[in-house]
Protein backbone atom coordinates (compact mmCIF):
# COMPACT_ATOMS: atom_id res chain seq x y z
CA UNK A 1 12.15 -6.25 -1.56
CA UNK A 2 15.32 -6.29 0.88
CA UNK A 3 14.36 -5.65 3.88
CA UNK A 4 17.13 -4.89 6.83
CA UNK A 5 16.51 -5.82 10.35
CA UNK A 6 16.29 -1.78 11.46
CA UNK A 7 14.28 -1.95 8.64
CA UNK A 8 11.74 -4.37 9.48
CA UNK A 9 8.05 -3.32 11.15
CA UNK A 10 8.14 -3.50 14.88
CA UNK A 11 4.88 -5.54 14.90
CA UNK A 12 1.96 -6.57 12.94
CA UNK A 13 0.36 -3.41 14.30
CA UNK A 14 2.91 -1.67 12.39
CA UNK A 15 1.95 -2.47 9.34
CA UNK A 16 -1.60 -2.75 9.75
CA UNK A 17 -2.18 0.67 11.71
CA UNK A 18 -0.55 2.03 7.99
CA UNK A 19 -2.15 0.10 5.47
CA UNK A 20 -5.76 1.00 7.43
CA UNK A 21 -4.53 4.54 6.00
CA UNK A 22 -3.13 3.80 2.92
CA UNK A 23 -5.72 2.18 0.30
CA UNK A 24 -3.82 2.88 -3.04
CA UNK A 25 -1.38 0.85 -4.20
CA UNK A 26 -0.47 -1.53 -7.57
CA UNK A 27 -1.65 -5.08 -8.07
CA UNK A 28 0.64 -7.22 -9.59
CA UNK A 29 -0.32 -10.25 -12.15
CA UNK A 30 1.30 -12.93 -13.54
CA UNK A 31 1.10 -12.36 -17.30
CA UNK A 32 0.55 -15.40 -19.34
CA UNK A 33 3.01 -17.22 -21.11
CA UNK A 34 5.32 -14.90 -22.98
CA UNK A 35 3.94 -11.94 -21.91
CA UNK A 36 5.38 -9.63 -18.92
CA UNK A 37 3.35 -9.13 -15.82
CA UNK A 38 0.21 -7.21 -15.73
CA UNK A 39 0.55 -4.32 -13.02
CA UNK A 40 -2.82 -2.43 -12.26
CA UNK A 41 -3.15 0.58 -9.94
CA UNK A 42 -5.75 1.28 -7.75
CA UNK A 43 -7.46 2.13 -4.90
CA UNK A 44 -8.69 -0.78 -2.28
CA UNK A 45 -10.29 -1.48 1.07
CA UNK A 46 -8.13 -3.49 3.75
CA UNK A 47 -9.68 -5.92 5.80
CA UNK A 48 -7.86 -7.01 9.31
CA UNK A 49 -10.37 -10.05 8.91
CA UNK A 50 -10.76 -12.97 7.60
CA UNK A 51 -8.04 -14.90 8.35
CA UNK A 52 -4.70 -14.29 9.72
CA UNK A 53 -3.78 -11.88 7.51
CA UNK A 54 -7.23 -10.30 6.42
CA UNK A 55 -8.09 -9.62 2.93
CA UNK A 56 -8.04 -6.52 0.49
CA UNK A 57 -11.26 -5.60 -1.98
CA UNK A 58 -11.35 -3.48 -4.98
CA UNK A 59 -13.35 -3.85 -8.10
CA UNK A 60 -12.05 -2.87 -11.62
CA UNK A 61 -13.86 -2.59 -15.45
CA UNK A 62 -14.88 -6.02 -17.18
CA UNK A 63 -13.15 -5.03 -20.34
CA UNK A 64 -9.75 -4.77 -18.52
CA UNK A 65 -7.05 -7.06 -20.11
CA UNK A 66 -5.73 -8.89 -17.07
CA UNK A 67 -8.62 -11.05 -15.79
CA UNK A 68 -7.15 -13.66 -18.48
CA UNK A 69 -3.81 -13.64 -16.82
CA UNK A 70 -5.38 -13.72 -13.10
CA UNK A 71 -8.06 -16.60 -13.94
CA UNK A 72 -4.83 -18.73 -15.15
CA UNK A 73 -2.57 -17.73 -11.85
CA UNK A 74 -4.73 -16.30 -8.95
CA UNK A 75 -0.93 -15.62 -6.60
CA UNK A 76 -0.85 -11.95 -6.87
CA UNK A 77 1.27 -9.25 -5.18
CA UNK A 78 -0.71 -5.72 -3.55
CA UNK A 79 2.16 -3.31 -3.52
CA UNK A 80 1.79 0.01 -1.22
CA UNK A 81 4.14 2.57 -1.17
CA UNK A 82 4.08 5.91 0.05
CA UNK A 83 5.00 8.43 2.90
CA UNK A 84 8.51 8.97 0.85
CA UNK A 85 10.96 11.57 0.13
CA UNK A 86 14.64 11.52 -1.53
CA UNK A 87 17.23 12.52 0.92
CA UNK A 88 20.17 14.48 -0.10
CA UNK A 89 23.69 13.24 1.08
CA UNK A 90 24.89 16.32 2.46
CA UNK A 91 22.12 15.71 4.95
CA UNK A 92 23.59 12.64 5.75
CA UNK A 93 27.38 13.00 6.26
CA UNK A 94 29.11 11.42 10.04
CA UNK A 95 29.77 14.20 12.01
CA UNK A 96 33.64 13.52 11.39
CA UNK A 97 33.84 13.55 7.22
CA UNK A 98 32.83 16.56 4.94
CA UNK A 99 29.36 17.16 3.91
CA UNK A 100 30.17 15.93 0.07
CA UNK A 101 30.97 12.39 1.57
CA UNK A 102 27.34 12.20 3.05
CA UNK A 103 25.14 9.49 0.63
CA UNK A 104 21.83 10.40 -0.80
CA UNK A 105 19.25 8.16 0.14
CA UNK A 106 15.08 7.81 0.12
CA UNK A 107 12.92 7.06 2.86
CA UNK A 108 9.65 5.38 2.35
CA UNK A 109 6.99 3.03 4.12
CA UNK A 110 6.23 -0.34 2.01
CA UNK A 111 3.45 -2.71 2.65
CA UNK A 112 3.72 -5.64 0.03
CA UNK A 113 0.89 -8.24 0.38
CA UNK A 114 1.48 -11.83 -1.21
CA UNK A 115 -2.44 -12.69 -2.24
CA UNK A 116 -4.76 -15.54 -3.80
CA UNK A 117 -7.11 -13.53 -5.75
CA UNK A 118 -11.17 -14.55 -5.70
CA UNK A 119 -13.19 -12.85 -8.76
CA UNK A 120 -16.75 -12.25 -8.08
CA UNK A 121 -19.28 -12.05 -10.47
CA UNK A 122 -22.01 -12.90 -8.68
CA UNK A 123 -24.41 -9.68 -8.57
CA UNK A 124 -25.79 -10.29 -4.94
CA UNK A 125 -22.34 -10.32 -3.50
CA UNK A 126 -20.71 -8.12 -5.90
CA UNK A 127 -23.01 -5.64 -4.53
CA UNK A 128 -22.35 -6.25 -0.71
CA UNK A 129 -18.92 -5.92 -1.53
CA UNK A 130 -18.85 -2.90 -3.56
CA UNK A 131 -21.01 -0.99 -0.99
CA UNK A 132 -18.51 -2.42 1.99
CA UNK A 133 -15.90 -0.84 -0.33
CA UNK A 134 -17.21 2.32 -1.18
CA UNK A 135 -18.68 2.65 2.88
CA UNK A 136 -14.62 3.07 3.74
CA UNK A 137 -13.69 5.70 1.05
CA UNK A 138 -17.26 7.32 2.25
CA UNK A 139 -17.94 6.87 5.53
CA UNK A 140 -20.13 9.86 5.70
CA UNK A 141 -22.34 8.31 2.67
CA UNK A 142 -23.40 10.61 -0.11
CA UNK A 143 -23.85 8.36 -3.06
CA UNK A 144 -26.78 5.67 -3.35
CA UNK A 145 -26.59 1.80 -2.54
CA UNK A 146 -25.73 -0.19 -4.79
CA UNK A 147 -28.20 -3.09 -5.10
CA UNK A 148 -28.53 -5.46 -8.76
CA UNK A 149 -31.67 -4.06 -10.99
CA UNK A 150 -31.91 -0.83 -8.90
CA UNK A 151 -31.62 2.06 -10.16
CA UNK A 152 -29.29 4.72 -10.18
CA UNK A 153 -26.37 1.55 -10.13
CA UNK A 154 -27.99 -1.75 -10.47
CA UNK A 155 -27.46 -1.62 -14.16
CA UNK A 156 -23.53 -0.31 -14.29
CA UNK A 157 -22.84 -4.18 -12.15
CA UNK A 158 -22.41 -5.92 -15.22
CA UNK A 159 -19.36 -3.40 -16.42
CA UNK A 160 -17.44 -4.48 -13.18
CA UNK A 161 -16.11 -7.54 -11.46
CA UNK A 162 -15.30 -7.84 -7.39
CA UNK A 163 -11.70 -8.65 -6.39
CA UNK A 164 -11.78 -10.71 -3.01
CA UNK A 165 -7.69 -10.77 -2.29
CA UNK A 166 -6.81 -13.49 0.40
CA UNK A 167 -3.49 -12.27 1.86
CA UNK A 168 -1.61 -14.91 2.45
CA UNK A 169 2.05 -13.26 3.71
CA UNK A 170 3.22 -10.06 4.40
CA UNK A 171 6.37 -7.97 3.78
CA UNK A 172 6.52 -4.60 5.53
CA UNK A 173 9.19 -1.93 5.13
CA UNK A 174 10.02 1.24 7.11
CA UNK A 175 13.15 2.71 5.62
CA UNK A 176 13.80 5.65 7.56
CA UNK A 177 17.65 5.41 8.79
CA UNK A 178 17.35 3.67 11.61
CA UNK A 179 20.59 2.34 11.53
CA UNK A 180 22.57 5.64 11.34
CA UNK A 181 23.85 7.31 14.69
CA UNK A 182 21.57 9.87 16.25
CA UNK A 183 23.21 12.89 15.67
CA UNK A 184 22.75 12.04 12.12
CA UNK A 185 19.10 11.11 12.62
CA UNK A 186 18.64 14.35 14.15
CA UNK A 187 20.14 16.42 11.36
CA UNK A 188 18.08 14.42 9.08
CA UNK A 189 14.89 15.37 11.06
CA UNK A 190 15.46 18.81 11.25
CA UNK A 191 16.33 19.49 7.36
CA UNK A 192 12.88 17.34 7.24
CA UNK A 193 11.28 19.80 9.19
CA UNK A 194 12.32 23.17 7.09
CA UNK A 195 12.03 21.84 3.73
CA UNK A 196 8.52 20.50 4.58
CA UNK A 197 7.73 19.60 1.02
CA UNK A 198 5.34 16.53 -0.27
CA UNK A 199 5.91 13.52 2.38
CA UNK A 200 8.41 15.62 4.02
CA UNK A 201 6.65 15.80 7.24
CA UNK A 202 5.16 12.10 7.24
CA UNK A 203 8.63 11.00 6.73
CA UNK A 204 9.94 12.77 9.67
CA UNK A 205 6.91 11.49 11.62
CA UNK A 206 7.62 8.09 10.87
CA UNK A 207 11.27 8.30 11.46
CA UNK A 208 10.56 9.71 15.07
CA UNK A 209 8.29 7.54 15.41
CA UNK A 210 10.14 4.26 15.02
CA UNK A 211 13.16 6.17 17.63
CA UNK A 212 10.79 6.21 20.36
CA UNK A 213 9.07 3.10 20.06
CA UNK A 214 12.27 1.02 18.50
């Protein structure tokens, strides 16, 4: 991912104040010898802590064909993107050239999280960390504790295994124009603001955002 220096997150807390809200995203494997990469979405729990960079949990089905691929190369890659929206070029034309010269462009946030992947099988812990999982997605509770030979879950453990992702390094990406001149920033924002489709208004958040605080 290229990342450009008005690109680039501010700060760690950057980055970290959007993963905390973003817990979907596509884990990436190394697929064995001849074969392409494995690329698995779904959703996960962020951790600031352990560790400089913290860690990221999910859990996925025992049947599922990459644990092969990720037992013989535990580096893996947590890709997050979202808050994006395609911008058209007439939007973003210099104030001195016609609005057919403008380029179309796309704004997003990306979080990409270089990882050393941990699978746990072991039903005490898987449990702890399933629960710690599911206590972020459901912070106001509503579905039982998990807890090995209990019912209603103890019995679905076996089905599942615990990913315990390490992160290791971190590339962050804010996209959102920060290199054009302000009066083109400003015409961006305010076509933002009236189409106000899906991402429109994160976008334009973001984007402000990054003005004031850059």
């Amino acid at each position: 991912m290229l990342i450009h220096p008005w690109d680039a997150a501010h700060d760690e807390g950057e980055w970290r104040d959007w993963l905390a809200r973003h817990d979907f995203g596509q884990l990436a494997v190394n697929g064995l010898p001849g074969e392409p990469p494995w690329v698995q979405p779904m959703h996960f729990r962020y951790d600031s802590e352990p560790g400089p960079y913290g860690r990221a949990l999910a859990h996925l089905a025992r049947p599922n064909p990459l644990w092969r691929a990720l037992e013989a190369n535990p580096t893996v890659l947590l890709s997050v993107v979202d808050d994006y929206v395609y911008v058209p070029g007439h939007w973003t034309a210099p104030e001195d050239a016609p609005s057919e010269h403008g380029t179309p462009t796309s704004y997003y946030a990306a979080v990409q999280l270089r990882c050393t992947a941990r699978v746990v099988d072991d039903p005490q812990e898987k449990a702890a960390l399933l629960n710690h999982q599911v206590a972020h997605f459901q912070p106001e509770g509503g579905t039982a504790t998990v807890a090995p030979g209990e019912a209603p879950f103890g019995r679905l453990l076996s089905g599942i295994r615990l990913l315990s992702l390490e992160v290791t390094d971190v590339r962050a990406k804010f996209k959102y124009a920060g290199n054009k001149p302000q009066e083109v920033q400003d015409r961006v924002s305010e076509r933002l603001a009236e189409r106000a489709g899906p991402g429109d208004l994160n976008a334009r958040a973001h984007q402000q955002r990054r003005r004031t605080n850059g």
